[in-house]
Protein backbone atom coordinates (compact mmCIF):
# COMPACT_ATOMS: atom_id res chain seq x y z
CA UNK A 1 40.85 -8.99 -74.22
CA UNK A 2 41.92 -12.84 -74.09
CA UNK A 3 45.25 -13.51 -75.27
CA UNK A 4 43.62 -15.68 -78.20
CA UNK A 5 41.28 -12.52 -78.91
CA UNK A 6 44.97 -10.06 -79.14
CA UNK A 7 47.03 -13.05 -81.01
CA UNK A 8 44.30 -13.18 -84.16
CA UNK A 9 44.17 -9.29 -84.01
CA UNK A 10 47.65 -8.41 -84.01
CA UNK A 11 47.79 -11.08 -86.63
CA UNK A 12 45.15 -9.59 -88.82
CA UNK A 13 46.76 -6.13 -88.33
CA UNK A 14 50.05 -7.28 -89.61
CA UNK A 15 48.68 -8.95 -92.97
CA UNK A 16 46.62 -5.51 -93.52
CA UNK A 17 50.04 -3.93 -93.13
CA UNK A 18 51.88 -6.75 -95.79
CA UNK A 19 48.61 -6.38 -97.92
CA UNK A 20 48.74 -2.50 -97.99
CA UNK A 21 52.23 -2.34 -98.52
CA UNK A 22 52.11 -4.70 -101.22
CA UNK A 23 49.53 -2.63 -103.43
CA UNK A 24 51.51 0.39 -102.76
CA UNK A 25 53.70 0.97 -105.93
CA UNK A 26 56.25 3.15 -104.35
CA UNK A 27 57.78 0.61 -101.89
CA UNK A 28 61.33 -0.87 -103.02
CA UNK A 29 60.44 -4.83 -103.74
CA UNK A 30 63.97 -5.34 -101.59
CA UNK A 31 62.58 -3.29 -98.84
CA UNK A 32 59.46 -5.12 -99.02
CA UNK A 33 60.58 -8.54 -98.37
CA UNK A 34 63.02 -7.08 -95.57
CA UNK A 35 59.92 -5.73 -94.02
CA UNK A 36 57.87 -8.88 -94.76
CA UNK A 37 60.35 -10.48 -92.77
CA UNK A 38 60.20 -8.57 -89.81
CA UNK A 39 57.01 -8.78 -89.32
CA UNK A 40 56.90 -11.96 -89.75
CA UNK A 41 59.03 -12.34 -86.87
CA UNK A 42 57.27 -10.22 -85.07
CA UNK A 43 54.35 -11.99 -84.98
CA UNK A 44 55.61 -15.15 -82.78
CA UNK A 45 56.13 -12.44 -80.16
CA UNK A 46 52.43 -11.75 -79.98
CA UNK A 47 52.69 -13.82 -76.73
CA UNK A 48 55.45 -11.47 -75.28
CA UNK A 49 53.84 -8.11 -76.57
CA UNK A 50 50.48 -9.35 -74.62
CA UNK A 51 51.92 -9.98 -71.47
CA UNK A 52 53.78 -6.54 -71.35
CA UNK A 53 50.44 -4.12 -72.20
CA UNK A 54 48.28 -6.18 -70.46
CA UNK A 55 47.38 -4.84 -66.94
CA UNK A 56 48.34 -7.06 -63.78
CA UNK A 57 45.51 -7.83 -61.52
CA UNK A 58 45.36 -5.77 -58.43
């Protein structure tokens, strides 16, 4: 996997994550934009989270 290919995935898996906690009327709307923000975050460390699972050439 190309380090384009895991940057749009892990971005698509953290909207699915925003999306499904959205529709879920249980969640707090305060918690909701605390999370929102953290993942949001996390996502310009796609770069970093690539690097450390991917494996080193031999």
């Amino acid at each position: 996997m190309t380090e384009e290919e895991f940057d749009a995935t892990f971005a698509y898996t953290l909207d699915m994550l925003l999306a499904t906690m959205a529709e879920e009327p249980e969640i707090d709307p305060e918690k909701f934009f605390s999370m929102a923000c953290v993942l949001e975050n996390l996502r310009f460390f796609s770069p970093v989270l690539y690097g450390a699972i991917r494996k080193k050439p031999e």
